[in-house]
N, C-alpha and C. Protein backbone atom coordinates (compact mmCIF):
# COMPACT_ATOMS: atom_id res chain seq x y z
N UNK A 1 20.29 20.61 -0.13
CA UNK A 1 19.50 21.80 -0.33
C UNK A 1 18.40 21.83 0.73
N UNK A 2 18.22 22.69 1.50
CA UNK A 2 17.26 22.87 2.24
C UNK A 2 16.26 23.67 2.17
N UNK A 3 15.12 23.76 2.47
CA UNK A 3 13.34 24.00 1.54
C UNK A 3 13.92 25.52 1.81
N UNK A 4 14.69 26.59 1.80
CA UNK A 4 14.91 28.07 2.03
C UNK A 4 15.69 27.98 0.17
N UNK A 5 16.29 27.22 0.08
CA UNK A 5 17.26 27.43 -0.96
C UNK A 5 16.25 26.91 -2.12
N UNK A 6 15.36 26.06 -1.51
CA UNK A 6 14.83 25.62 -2.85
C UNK A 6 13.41 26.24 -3.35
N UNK A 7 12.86 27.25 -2.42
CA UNK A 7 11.73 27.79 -2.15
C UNK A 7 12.70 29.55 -3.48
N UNK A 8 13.79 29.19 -2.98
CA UNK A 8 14.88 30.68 -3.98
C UNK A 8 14.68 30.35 -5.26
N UNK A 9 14.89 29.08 -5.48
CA UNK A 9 15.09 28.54 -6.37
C UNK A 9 13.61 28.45 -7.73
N UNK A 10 12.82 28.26 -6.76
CA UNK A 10 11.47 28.01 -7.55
C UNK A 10 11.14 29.37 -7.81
N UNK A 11 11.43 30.37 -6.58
CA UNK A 11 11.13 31.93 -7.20
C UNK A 11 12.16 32.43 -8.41
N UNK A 12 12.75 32.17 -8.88
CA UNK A 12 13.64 32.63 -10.05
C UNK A 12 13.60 31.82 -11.35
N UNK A 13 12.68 30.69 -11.59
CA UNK A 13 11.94 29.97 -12.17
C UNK A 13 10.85 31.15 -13.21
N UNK A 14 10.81 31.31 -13.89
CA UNK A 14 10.12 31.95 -15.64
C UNK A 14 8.64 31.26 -15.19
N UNK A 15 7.45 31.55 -15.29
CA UNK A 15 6.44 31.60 -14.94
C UNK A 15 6.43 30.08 -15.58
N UNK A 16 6.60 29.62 -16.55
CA UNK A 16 6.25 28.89 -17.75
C UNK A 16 6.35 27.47 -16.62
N UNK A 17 7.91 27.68 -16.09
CA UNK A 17 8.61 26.29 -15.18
C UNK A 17 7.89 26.25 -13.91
N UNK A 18 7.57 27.64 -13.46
CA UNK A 18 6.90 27.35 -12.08
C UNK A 18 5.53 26.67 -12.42
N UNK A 19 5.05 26.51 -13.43
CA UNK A 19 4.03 25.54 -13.55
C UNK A 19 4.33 24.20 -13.53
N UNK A 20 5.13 24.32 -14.40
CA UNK A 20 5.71 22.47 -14.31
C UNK A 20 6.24 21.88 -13.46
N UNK A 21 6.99 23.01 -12.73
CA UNK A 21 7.16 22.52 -11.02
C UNK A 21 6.34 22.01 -10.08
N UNK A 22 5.04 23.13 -10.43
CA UNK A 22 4.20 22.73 -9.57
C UNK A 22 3.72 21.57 -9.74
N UNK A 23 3.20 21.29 -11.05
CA UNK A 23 2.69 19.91 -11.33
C UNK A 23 3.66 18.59 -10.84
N UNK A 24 4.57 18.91 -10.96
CA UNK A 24 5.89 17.48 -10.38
C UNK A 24 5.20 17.37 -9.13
N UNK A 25 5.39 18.46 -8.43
CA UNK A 25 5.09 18.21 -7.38
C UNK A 25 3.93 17.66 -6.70
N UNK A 26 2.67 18.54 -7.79
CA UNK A 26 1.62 17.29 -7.36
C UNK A 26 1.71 15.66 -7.78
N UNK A 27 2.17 16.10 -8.59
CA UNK A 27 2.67 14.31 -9.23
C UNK A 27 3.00 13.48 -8.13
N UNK A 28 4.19 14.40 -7.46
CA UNK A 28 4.82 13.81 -6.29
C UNK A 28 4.03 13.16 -5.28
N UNK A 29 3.00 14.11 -4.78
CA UNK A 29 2.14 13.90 -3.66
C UNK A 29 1.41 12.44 -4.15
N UNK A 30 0.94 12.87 -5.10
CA UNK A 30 0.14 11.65 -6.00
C UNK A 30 0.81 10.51 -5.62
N UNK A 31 1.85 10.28 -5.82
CA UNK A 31 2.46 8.44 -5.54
C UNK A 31 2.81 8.52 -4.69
N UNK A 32 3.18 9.69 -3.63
CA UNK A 32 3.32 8.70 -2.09
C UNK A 32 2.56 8.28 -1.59
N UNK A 33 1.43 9.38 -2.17
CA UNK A 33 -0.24 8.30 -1.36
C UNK A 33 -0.54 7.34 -1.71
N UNK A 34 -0.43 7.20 -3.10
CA UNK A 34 -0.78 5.70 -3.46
C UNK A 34 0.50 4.83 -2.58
N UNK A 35 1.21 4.76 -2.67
CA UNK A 35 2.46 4.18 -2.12
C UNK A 35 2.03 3.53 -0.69
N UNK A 36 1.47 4.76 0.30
CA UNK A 36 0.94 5.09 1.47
C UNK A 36 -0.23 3.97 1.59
N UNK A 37 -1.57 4.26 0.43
CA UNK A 37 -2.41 3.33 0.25
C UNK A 37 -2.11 1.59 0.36
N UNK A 38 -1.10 1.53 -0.72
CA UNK A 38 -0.61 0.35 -1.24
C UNK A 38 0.48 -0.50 0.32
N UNK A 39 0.51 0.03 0.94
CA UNK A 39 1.08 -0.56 2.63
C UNK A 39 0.44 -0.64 3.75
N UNK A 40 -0.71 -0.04 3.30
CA UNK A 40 -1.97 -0.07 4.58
C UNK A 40 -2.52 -1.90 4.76
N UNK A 41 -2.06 -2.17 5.55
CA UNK A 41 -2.63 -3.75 5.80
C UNK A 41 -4.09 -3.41 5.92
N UNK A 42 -4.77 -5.27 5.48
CA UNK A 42 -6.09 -4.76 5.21
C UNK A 42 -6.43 -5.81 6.10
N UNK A 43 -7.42 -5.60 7.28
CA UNK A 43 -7.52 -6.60 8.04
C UNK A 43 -8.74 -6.57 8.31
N UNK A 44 -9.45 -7.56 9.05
CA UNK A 44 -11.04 -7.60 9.39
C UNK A 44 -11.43 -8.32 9.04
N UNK A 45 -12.58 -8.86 10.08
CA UNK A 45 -13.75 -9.86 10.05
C UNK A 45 -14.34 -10.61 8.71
N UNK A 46 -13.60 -11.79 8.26
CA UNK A 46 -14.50 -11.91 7.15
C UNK A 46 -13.58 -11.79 5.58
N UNK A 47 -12.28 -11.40 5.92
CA UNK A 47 -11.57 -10.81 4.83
C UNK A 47 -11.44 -12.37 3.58
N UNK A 48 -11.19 -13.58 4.53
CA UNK A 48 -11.35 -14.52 3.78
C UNK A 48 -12.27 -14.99 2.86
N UNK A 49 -13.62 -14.68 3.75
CA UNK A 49 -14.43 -15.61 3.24
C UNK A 49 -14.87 -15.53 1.87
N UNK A 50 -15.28 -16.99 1.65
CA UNK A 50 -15.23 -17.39 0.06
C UNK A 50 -14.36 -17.96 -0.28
N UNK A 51 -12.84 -17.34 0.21
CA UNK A 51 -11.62 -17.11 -0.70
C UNK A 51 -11.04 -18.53 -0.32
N UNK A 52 -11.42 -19.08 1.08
CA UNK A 52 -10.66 -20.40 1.38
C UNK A 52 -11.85 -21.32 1.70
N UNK A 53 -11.79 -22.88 1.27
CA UNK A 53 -12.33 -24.07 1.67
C UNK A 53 -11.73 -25.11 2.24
N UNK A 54 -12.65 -25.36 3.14
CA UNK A 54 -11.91 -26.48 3.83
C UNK A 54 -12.60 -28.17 3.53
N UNK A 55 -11.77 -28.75 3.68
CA UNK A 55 -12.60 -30.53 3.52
C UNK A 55 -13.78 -30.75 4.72
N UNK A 56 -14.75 -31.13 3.86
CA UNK A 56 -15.75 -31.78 4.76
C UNK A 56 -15.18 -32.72 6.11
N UNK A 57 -14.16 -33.18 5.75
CA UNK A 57 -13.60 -34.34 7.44
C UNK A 57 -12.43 -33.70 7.63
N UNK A 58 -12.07 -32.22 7.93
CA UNK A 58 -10.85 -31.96 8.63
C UNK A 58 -10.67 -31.90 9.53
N UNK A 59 -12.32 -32.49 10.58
CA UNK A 59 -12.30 -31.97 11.91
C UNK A 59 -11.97 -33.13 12.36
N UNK A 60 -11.85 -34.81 11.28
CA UNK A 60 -11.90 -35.82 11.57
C UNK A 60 -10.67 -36.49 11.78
N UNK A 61 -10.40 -37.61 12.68
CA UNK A 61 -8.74 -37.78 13.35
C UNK A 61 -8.04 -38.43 11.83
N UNK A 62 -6.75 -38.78 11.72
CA UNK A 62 -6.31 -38.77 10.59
C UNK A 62 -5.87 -40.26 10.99
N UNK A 63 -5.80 -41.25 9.61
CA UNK A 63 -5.63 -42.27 9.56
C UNK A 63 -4.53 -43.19 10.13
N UNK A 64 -3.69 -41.90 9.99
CA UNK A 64 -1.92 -42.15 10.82
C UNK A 64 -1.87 -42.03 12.20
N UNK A 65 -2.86 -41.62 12.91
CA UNK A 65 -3.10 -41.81 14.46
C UNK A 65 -4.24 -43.07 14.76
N UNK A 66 -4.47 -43.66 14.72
CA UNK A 66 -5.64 -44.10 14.51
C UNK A 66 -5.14 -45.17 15.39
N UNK A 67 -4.03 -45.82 16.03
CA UNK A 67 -3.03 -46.88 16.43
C UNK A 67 -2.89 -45.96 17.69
N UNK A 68 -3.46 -44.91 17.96
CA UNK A 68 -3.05 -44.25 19.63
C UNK A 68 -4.27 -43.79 19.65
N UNK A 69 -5.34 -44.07 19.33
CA UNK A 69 -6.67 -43.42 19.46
C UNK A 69 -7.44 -44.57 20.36
C-alpha cells in the first residue's frame, strides 16, 4: 500500500476511526523516538566516574615479573 492508497483509506474512515487512527499513529511516533532515544550512544568526559575503582598498587609491577625486572 502506498501513502496515496492509504491517505483513501483514512478518508473513508467514520469520523469516530479517524480519531483512533490518529492516535495509533501518534502512538506510533511515540516509540520510534523512544526506540531512537534508547540507541543514541552516550559518551563523554567523565561518564565513568564513581562507577569504576581501581587498586591502590595497579600501577605497581606484578609479582610474576619480578625474575626479569
Amino acid at each position: 500500500m502506498n501513502i496515496n492508497q492509504a491517505i483513501e483509506k483514512f478518508n473513508m474512515l467514520p469520523e469516530a476511526l479517524k480519531a483512533e487512527a490518529a492516535d495509533f499513529i501518534e502512538f506510533l511516533f511515540t516509540k520510534a523516538k523512544k526506540r531512537v532515544k534508547e540507541k543514541e550512544p552516550i559518551s563523554g568526559y567523565g561518564l565513568w566516574k564513581g562507577k569504576i575503582e581501581m587498586s591502590p598498587d595497579f600501577d605497581e609491577p606484578l609479582e610474576d615479573f619480578n625474575e626479569y625486572i
